[in-house]
Protein backbone atom coordinates (compact mmCIF):
# COMPACT_ATOMS: atom_id res chain seq x y z
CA UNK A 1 0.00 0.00 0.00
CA UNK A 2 1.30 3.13 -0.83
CA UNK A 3 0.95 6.79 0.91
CA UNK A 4 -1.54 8.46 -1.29
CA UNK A 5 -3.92 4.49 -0.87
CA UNK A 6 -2.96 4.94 2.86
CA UNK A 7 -3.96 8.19 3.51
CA UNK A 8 -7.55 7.51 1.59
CA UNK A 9 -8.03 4.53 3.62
CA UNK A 10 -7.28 6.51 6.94
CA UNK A 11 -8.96 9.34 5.75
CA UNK A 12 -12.38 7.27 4.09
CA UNK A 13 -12.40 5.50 8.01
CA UNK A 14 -12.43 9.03 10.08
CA UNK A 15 -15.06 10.16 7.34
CA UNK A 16 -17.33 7.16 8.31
CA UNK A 17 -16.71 6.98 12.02
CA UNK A 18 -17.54 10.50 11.91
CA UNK A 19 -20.83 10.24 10.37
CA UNK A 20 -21.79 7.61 12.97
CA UNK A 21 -20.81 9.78 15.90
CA UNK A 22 -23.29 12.42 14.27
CA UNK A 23 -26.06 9.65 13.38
CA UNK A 24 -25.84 9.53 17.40
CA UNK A 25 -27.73 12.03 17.47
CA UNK A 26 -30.68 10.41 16.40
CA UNK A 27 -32.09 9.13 19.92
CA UNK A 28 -31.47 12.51 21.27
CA UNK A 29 -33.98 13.62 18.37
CA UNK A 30 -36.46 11.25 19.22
CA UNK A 31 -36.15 11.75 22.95
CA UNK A 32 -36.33 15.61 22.62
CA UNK A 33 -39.71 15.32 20.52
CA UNK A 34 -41.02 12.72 23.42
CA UNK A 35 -40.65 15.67 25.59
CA UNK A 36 -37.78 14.85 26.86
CA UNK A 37 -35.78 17.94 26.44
CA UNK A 38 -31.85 17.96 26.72
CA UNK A 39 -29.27 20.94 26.57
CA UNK A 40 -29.08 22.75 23.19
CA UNK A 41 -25.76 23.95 23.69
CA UNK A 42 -23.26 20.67 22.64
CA UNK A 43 -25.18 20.37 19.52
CA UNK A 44 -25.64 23.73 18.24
CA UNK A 45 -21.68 23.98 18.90
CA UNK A 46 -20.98 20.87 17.39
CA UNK A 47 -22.76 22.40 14.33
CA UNK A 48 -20.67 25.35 14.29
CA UNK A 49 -17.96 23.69 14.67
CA UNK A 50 -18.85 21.54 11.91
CA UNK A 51 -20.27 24.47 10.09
CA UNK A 52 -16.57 25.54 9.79
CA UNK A 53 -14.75 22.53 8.73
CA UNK A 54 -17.15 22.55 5.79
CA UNK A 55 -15.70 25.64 4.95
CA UNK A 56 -12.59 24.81 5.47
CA UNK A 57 -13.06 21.57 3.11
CA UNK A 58 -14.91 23.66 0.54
CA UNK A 59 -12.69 26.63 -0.02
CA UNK A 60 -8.87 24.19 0.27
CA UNK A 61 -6.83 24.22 -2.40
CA UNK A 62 -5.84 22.93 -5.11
CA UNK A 63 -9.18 21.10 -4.68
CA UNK A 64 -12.07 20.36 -2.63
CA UNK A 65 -11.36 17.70 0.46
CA UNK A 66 -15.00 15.45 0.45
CA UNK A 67 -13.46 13.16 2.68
CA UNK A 68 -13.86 15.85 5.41
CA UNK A 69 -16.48 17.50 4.03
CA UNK A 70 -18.92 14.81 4.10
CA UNK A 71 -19.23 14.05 7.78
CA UNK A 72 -19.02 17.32 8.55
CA UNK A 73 -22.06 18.44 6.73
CA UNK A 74 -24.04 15.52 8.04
CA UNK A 75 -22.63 17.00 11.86
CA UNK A 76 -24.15 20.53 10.79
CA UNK A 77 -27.58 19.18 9.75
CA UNK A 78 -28.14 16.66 13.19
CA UNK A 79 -26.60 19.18 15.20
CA UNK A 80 -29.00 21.74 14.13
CA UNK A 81 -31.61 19.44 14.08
CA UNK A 82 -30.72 18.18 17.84
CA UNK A 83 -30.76 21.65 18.43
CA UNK A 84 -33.93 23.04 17.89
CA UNK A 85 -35.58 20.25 19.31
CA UNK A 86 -34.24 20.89 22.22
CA UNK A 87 -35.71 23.76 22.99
């Protein structure tokens, strides 16, 4: 395996794992919609945070990094999400 197939598998691996930390989310969701409300602030952060690596990932040069824009994006829409159904 060489660097560049090394650094795609690495990278491909954080992308998913990422996306599954965000998916986590999910039960919050539900829970919050029960009624049974949580903090808003870790999420809405989280989608800032989030929010900003997308950015990052969007505007990097020479090109675009999808690898660390995809979870991202899905971290800015269940943040948000997690968010406002927390309140």
């Amino acid at each position: 395996m060489n660097k560049r197939q090394f650094h795609i598998m690495i990278g491909s691996l954080g992308a998913i794992i990422g996306i599954i930390v965000f998916l986590a989310y999910i039960p919050q969701i539900f829970a919050n919609l029960a009624g049974s409300k949580s903090q808003p602030w870790q999420p809405l952060f989280a989608a800032i945070s989030c929010f900003v690596w997308v950015l990052y990932a969007w505007t990097k040069e020479p090109k675009r990094d999808y690898i660390l824009m995809v979870p991202n994006i899905t971290g800015v829409i269940f943040g948000l999400i997690t968010f406002a159904t927390s309140l």
